[in-house]
C-alpha atoms as a PDB file:
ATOM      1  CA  UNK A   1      27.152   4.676   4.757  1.00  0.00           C
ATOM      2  CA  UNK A   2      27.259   6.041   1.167  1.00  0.00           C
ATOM      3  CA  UNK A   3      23.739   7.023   0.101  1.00  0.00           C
ATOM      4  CA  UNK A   4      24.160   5.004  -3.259  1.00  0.00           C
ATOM      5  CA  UNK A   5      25.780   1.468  -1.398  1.00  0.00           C
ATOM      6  CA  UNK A   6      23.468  -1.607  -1.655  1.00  0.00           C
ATOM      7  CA  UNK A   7      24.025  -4.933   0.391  1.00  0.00           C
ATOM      8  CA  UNK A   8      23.749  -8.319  -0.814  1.00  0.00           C
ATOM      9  CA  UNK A   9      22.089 -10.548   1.316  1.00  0.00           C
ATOM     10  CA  UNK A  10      25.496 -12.384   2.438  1.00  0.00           C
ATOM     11  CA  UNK A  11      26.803  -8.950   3.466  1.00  0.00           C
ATOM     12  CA  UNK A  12      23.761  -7.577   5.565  1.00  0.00           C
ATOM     13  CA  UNK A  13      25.111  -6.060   9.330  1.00  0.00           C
ATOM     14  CA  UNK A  14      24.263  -7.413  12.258  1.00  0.00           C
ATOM     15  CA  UNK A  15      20.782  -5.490  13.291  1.00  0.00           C
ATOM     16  CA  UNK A  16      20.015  -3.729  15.867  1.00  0.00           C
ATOM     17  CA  UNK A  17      18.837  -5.719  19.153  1.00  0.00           C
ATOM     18  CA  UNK A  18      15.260  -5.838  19.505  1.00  0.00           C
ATOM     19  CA  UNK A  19      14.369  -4.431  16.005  1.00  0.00           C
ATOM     20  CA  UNK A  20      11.075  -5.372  14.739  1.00  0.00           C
ATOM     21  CA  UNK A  21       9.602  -7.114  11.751  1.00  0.00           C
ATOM     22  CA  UNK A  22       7.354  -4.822  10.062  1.00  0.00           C
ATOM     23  CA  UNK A  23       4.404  -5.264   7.195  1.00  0.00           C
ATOM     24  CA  UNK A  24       2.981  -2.149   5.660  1.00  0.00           C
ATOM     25  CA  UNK A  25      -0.173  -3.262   4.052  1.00  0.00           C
ATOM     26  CA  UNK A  26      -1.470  -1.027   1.280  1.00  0.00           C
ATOM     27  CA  UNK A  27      -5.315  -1.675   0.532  1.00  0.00           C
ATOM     28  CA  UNK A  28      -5.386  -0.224  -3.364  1.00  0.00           C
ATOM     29  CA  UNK A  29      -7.577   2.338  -4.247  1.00  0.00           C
ATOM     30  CA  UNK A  30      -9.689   1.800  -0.572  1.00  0.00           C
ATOM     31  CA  UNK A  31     -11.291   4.789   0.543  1.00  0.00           C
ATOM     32  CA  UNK A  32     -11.801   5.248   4.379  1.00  0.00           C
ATOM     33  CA  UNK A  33     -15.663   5.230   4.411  1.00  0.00           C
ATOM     34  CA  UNK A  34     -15.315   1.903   2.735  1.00  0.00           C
ATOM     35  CA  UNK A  35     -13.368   0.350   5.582  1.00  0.00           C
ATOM     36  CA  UNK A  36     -16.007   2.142   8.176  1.00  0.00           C
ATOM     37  CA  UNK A  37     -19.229   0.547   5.546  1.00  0.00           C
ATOM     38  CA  UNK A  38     -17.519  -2.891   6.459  1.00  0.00           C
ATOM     39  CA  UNK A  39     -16.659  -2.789   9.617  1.00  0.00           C
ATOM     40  CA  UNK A  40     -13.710  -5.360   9.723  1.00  0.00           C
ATOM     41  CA  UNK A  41     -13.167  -7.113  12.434  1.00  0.00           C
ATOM     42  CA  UNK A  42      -9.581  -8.823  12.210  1.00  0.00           C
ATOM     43  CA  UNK A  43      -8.350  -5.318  11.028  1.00  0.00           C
ATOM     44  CA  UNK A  44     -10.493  -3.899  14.160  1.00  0.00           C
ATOM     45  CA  UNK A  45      -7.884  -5.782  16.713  1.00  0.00           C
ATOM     46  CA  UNK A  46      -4.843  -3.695  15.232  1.00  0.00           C
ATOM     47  CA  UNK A  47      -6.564  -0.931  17.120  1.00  0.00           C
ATOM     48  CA  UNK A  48      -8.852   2.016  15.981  1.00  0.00           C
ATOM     49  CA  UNK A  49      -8.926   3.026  12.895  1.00  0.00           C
ATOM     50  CA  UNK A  50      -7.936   6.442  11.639  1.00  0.00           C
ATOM     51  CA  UNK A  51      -9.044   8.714   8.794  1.00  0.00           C
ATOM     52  CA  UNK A  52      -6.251  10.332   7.245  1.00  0.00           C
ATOM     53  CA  UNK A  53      -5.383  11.769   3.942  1.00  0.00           C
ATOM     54  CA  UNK A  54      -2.579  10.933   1.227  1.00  0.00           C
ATOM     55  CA  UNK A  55      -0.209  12.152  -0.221  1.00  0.00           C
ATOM     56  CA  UNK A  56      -0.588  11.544  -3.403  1.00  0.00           C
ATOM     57  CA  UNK A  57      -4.170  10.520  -5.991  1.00  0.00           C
ATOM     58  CA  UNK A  58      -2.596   7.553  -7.939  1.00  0.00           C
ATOM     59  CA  UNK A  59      -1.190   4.456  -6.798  1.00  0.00           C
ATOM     60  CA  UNK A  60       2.936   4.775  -7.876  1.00  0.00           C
ATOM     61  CA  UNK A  61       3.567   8.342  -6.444  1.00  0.00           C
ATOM     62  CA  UNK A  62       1.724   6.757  -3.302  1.00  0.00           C
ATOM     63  CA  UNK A  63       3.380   4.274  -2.484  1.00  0.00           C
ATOM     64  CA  UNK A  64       7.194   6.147  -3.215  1.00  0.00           C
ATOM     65  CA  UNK A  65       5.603   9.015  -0.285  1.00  0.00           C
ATOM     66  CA  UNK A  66       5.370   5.938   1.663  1.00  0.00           C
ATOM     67  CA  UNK A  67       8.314   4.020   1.409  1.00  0.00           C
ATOM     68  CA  UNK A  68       9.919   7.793   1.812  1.00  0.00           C
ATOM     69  CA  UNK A  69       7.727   7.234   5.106  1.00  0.00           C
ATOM     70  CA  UNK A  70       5.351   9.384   4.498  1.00  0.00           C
ATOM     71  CA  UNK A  71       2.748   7.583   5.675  1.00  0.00           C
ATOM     72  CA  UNK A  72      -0.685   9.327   5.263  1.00  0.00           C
ATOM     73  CA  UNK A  73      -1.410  11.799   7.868  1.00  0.00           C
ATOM     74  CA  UNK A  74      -4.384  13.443   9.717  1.00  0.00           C
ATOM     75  CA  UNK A  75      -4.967  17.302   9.676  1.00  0.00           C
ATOM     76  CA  UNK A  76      -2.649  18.464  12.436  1.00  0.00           C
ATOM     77  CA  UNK A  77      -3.918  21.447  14.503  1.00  0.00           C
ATOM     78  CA  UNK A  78      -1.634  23.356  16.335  1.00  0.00           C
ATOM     79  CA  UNK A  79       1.407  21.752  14.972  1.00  0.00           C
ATOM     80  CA  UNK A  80       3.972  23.248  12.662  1.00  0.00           C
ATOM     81  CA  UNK A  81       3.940  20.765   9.257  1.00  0.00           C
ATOM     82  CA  UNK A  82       7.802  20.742  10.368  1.00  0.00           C
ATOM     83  CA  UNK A  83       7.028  19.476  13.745  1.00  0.00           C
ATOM     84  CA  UNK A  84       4.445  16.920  12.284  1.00  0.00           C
ATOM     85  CA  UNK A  85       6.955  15.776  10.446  1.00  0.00           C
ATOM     86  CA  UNK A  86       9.331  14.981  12.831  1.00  0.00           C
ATOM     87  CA  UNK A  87       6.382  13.593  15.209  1.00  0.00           C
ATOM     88  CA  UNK A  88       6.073  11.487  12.023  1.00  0.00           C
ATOM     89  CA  UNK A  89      10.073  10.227  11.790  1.00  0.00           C
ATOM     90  CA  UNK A  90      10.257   9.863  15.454  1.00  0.00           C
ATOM     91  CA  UNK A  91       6.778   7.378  15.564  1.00  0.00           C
ATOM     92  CA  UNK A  92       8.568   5.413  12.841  1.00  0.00           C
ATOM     93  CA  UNK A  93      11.369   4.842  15.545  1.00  0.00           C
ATOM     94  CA  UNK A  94       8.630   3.717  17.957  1.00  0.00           C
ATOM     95  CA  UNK A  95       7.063   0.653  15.062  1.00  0.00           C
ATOM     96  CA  UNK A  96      10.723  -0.661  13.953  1.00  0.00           C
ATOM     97  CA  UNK A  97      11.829  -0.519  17.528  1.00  0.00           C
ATOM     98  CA  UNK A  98      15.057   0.709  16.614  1.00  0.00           C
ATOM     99  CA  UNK A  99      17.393   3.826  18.375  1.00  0.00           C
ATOM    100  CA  UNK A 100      16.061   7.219  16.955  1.00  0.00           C
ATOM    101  CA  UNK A 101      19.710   8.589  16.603  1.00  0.00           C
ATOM    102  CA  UNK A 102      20.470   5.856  13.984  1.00  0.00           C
ATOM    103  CA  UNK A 103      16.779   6.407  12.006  1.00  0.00           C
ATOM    104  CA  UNK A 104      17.730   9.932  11.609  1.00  0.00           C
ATOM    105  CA  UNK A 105      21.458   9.292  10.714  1.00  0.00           C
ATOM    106  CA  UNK A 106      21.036   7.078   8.082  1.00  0.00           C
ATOM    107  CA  UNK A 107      16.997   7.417   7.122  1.00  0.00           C
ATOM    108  CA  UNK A 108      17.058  10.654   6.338  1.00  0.00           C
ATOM    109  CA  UNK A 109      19.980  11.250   4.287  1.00  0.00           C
ATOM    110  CA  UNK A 110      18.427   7.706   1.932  1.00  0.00           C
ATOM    111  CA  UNK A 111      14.915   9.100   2.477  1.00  0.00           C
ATOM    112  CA  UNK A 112      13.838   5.677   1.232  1.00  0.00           C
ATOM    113  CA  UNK A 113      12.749   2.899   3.562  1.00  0.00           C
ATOM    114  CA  UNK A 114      14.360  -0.430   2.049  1.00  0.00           C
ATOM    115  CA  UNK A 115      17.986   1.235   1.352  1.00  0.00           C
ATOM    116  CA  UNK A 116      17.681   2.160   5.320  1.00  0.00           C
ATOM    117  CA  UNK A 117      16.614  -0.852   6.322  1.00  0.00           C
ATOM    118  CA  UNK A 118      18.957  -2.575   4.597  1.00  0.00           C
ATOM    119  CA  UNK A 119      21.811  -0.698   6.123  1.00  0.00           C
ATOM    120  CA  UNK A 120      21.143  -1.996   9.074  1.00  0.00           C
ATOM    121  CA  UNK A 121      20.262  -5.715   8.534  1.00  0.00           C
ATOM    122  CA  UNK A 122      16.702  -6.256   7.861  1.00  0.00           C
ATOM    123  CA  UNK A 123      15.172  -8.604   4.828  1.00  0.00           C
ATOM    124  CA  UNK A 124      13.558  -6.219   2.299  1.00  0.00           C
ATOM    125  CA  UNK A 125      10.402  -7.899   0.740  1.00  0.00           C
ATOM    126  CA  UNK A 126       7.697  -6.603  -1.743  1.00  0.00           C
ATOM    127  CA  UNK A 127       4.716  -8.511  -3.417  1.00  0.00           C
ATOM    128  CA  UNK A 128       2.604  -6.039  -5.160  1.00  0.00           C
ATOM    129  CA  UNK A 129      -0.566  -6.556  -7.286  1.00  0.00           C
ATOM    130  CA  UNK A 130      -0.682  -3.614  -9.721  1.00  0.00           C
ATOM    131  CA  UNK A 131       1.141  -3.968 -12.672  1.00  0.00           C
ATOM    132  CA  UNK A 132       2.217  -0.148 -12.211  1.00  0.00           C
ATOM    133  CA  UNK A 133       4.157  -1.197  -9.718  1.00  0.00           C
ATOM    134  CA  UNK A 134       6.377  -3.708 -11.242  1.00  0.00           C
ATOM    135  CA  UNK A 135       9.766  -4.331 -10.851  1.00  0.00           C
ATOM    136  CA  UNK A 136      11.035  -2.516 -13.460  1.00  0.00           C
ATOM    137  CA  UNK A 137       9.549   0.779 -11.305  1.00  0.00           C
ATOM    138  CA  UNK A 138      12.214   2.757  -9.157  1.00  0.00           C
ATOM    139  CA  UNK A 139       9.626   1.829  -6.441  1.00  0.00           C
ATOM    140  CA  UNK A 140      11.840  -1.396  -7.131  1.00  0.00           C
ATOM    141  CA  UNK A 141      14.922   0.158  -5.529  1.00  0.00           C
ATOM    142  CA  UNK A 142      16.725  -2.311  -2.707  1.00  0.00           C
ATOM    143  CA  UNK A 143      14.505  -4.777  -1.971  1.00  0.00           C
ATOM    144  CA  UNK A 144      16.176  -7.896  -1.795  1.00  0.00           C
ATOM    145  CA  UNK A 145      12.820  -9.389  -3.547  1.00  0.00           C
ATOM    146  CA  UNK A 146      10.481  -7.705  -5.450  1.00  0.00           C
ATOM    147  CA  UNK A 147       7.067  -9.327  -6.858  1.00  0.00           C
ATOM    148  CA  UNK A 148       4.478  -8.739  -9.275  1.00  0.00           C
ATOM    149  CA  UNK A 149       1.697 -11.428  -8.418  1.00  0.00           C
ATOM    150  CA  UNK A 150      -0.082 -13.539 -11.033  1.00  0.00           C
ATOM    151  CA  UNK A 151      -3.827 -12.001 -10.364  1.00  0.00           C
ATOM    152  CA  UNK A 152      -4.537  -8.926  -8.793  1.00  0.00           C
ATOM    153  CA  UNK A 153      -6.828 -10.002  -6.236  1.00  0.00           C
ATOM    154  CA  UNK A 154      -4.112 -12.539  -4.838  1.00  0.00           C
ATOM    155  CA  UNK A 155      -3.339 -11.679  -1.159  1.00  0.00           C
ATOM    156  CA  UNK A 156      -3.817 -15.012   0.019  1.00  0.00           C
ATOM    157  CA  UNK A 157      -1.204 -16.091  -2.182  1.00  0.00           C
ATOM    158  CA  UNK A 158       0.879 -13.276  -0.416  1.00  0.00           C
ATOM    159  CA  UNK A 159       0.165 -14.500   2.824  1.00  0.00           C
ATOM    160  CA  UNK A 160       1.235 -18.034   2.013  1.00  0.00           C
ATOM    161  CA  UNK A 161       4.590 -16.525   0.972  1.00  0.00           C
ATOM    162  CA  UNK A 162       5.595 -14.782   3.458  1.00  0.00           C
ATOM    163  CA  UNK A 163       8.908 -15.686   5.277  1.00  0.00           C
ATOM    164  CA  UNK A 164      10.684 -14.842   8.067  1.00  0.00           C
ATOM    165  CA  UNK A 165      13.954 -15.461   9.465  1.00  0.00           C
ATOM    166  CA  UNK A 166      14.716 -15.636  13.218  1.00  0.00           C
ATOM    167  CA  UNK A 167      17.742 -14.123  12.951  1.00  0.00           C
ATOM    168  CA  UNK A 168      16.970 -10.945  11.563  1.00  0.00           C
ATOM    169  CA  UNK A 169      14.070  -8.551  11.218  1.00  0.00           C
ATOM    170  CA  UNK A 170      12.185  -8.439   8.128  1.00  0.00           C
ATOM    171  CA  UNK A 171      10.738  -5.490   6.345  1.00  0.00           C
ATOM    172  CA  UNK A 172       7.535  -6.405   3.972  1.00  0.00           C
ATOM    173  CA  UNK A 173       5.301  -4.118   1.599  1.00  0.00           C
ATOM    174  CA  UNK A 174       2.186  -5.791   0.381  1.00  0.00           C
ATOM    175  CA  UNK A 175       0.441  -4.040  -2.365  1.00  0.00           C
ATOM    176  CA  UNK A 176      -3.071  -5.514  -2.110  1.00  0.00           C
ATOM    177  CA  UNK A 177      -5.450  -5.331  -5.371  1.00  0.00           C
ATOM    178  CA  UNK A 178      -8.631  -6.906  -4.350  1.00  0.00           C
ATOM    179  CA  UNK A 179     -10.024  -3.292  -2.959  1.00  0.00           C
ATOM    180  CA  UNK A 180      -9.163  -1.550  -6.564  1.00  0.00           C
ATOM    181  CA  UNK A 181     -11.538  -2.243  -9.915  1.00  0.00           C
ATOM    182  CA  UNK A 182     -13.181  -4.002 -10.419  1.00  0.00           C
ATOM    183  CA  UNK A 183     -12.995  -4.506  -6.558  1.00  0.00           C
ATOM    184  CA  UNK A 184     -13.336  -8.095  -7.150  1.00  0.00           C
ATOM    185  CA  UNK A 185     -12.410 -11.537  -5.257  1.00  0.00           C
ATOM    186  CA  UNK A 186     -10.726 -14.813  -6.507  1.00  0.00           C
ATOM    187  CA  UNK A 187     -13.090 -16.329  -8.844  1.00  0.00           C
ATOM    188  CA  UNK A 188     -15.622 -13.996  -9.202  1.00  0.00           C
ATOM    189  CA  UNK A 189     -16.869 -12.856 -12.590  1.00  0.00           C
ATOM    190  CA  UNK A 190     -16.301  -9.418 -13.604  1.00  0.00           C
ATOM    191  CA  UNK A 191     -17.867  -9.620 -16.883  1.00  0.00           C
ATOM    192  CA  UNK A 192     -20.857  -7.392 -16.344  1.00  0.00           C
ATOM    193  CA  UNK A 193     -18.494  -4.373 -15.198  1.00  0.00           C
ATOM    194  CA  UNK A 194     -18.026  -1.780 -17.468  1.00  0.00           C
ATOM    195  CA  UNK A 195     -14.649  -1.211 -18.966  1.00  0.00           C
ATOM    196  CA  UNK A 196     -12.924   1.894 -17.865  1.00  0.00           C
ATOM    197  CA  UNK A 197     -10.145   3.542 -19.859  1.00  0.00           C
ATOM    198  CA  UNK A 198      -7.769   4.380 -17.152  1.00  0.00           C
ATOM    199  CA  UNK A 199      -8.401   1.470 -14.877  1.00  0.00           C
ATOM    200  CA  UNK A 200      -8.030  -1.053 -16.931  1.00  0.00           C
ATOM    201  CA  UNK A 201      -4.998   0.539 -18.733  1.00  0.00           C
ATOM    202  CA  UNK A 202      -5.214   3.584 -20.320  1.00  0.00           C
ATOM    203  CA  UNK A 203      -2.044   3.381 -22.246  1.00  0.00           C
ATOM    204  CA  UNK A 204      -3.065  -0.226 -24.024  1.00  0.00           C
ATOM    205  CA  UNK A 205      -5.995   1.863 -25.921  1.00  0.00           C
ATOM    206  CA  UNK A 206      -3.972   4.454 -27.564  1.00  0.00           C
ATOM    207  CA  UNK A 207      -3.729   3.641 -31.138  1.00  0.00           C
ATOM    208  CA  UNK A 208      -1.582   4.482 -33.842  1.00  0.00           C
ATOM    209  CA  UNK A 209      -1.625   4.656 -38.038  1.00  0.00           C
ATOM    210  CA  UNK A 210       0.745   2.821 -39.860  1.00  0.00           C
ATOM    211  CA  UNK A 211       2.176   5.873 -40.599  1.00  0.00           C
ATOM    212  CA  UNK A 212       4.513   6.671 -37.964  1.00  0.00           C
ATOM    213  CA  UNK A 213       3.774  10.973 -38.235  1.00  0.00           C
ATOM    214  CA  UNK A 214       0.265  10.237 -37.749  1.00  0.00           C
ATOM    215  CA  UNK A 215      -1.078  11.380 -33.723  1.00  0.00           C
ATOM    216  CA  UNK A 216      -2.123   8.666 -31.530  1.00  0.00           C
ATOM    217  CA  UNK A 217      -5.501   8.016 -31.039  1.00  0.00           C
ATOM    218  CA  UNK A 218      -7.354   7.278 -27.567  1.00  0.00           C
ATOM    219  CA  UNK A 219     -10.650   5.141 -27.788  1.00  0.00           C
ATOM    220  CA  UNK A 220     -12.472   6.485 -24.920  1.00  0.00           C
ATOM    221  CA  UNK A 221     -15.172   4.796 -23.026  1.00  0.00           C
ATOM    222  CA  UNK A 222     -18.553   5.998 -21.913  1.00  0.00           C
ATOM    223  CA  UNK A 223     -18.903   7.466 -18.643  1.00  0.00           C
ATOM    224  CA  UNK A 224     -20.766   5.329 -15.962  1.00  0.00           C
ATOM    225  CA  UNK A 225     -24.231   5.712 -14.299  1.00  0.00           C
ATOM    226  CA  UNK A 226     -24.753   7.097 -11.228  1.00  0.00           C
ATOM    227  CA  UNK A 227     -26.298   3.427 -10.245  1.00  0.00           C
ATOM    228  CA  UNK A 228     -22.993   1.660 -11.654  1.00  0.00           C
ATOM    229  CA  UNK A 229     -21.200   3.567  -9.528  1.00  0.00           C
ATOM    230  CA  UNK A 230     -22.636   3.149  -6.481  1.00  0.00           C
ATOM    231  CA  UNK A 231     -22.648  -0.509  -7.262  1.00  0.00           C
ATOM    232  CA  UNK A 232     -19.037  -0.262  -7.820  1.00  0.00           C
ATOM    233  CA  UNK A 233     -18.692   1.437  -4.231  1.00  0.00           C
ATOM    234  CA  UNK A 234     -20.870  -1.491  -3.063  1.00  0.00           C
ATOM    235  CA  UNK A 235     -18.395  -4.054  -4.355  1.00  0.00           C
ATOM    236  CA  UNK A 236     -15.252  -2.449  -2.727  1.00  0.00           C
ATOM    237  CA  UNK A 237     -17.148  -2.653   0.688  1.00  0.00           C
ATOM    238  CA  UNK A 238     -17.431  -6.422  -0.001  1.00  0.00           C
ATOM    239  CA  UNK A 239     -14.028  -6.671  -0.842  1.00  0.00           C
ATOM    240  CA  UNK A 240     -12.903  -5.406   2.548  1.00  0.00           C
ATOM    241  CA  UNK A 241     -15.249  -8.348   4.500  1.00  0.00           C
ATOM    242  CA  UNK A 242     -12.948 -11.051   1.930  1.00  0.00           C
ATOM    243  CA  UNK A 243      -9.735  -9.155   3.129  1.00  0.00           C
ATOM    244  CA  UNK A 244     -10.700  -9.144   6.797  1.00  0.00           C
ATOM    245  CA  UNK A 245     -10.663 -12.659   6.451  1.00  0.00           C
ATOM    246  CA  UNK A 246      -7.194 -13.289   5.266  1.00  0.00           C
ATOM    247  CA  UNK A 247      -6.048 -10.677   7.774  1.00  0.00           C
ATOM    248  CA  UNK A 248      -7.027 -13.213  10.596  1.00  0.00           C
ATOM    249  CA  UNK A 249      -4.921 -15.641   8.479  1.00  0.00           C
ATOM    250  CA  UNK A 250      -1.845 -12.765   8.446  1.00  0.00           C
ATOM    251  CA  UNK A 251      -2.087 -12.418  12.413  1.00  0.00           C
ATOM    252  CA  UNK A 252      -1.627 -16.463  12.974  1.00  0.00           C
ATOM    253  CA  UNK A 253       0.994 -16.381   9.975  1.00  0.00           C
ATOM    254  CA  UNK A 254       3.489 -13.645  11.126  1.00  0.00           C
ATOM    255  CA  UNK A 255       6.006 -13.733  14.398  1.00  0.00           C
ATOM    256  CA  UNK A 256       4.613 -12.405  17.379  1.00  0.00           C
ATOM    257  CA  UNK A 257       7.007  -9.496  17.204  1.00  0.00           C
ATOM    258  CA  UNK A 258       5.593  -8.237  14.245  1.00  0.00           C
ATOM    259  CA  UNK A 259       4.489  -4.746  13.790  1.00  0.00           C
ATOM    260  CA  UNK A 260       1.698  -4.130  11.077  1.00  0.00           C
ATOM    261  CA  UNK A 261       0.480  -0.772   9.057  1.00  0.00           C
ATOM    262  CA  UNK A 262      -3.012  -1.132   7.083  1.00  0.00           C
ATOM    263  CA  UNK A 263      -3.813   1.750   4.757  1.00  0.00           C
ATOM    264  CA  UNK A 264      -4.562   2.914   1.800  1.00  0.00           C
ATOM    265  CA  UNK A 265      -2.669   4.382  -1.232  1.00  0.00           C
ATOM    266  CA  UNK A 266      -5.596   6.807  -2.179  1.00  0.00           C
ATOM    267  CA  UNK A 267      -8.980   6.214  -2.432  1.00  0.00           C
ATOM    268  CA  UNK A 268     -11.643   6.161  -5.091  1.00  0.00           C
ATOM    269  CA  UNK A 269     -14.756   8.521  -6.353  1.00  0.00           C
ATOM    270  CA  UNK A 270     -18.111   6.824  -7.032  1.00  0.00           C
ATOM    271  CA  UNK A 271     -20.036   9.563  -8.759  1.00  0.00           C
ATOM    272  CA  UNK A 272     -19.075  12.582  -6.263  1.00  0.00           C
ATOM    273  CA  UNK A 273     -19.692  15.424  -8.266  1.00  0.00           C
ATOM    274  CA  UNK A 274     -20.111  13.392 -11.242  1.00  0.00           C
ATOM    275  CA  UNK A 275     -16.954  11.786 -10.977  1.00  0.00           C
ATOM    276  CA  UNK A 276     -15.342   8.249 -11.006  1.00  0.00           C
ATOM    277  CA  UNK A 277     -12.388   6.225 -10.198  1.00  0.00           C
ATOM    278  CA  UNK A 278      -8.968   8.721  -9.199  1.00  0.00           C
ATOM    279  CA  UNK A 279      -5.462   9.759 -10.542  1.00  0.00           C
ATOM    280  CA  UNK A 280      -6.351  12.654 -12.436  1.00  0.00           C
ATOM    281  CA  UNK A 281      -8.944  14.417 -10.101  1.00  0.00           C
ATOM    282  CA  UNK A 282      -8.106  16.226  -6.923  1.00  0.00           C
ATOM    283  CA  UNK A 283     -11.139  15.336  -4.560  1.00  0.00           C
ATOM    284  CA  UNK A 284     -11.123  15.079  -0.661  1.00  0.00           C
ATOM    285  CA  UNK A 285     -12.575  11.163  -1.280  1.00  0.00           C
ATOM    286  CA  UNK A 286      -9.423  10.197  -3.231  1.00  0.00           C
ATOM    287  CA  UNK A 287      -6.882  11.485  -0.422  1.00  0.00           C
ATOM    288  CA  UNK A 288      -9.326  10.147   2.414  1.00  0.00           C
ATOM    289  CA  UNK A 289      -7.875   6.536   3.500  1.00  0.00           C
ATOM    290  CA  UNK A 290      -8.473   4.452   6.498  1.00  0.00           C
ATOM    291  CA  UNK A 291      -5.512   4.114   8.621  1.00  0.00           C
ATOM    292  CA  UNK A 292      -4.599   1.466  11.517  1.00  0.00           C
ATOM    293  CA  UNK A 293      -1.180   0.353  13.120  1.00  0.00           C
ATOM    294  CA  UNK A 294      -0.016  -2.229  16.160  1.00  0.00           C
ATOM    295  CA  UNK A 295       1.659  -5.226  17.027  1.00  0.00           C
ATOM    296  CA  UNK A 296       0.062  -8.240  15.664  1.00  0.00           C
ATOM    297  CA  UNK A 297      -2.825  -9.193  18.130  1.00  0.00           C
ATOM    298  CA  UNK A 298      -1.438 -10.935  21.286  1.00  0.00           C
ATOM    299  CA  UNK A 299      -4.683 -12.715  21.325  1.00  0.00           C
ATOM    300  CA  UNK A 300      -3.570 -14.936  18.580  1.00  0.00           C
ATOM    301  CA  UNK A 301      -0.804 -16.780  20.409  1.00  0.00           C
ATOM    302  CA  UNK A 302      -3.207 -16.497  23.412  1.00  0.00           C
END
């Protein structure tokens, strides 16, 4: 296959017997002692939950290391990074459920999940809540839909949407935005929080004269308390308890053959060496994310 050829839905192959469906669940912004702080119990029955570190500090570079299938890894010891690598490329084998010969013939030269998948006859879905991540991204790049939601706290929206065909496997990304700021839940007011230039948009405050030699200006915004932003880290721990929820909701939605990943993009700073939020800082709290995999829990079709 020709690295550059795209199918349309009418001209997918045949799959490959036995491959999986497959959700890879990205919790925005969610840093791993977050997950530990709530102790979620849906997530819990994926299996044990892993710290690992990212890739990458802000959420669009994150998320193309993943679809690349970099998913984020633990500190190897006594491993080559080549050999974690391919450890890496042959576990991917192991979730889809497909032969490894054909992952590395036609994976690797693509290096890009949903062109792969596609070449061999799986759905390619995306709902994503970040605006950075819209379709007009090259994350956007062969997915046979591609969706920015409405809110970005919306998974159960996401959930409600999702689809899946019993002919042929299905490959889903869910960007979920609940977890990032103002780490907030449908219908909850987010008034009192401060606004922060960066995470609220950092590009819709630079201004400009009328004259069009004149430098832009950026309005910047005061830097938080140490109080505001542990209160901040306070409300992405809630968060996780209202996502846990839904996630039982996910488990009865999804086909029993259905292998799920729940992580993280990056994670977030609360006041760590003075610090907030991530993307421009390098910090060992914005690369530490919570990481879990399995098959949907055979308890729920117990």
């Amino acid at each position: 296959m020709a690295q550059d050829q795209i199918f349309t839905v009418n001209e997918l192959p045949d799959p490959p017997a036995g491959a999986r469906n497959m959700i890879l669940v990205t919790l925005d912004s969610l840093r791993y002692d977050s997950w530990v702080a709530a102790s979620p119990k849906n997530l819990s029955r994926l299996g044990e939950v892993q710290k690992r570190y990212s890739y990458a500090t802000w959420t669009p570079p994150s998320h193309y290391n993943l679809l690349m299938g970099l998913f984020p890894h633990p500190i190897p010891s006594n491993m080559p990074k080549s050999q974690y690598i391919k450890k890496e490329f042959l576990e991917h084998s192991e979730r889809f459920q497909i032969d490894v010969f054909e992952f590395k013939r036609k994976h690797v030269p693509a290096l890009f999940f949903p062109t792969f998948l596609r070449s061999i006859g799986y759905h390619t879905r995306a709902m994503v809540s970040m605006p950075v991540l819209n379709g007009f991204t090259a994350i956007n790049r062969d997915f046979e839909s591609y969706e920015l939601m409405k809110r970005h706290n919306d998974f159960a929206t996401m959930i409600d949407k999702l689809e899946f065909d019993p002919d042929r496997p299905t490959f889903y990304m869910l960007n979920v935005g609940e977890t990032h700021y103002p780490y907030s839940v449908p219908g909850e007011d987010t008034s009192t929080m401060p606004h922060v230039s960066g995470l609220h948009g950092g590009v819709g405050k630079l201004e400009t004269e009328e004259s069009e030699a004149a430098a832009p200006k950026l309005t910047l915004d005061r830097l938080l308390t140490l109080d505001e932003m542990h209160e901040a880290h306070e409300r992405q721990i809630n968060t996780v308890s209202y996502v846990d929820d839904l996630f039982g909701r996910l488990f009865e939605k999804v086909p029993s053959d259905t292998y799920i990943v729940v992580t993280a993009d990056h994670g977030d700073l609360f006041g760590e060496d003075g610090m907030f939020g991530h993307g421009s800082v390098i910090h060992e709290k914005v690369l530490e994310v919570p990481f879990a995999e399995g098959l949907v829990p055979k308890d729920v079709f117990a």
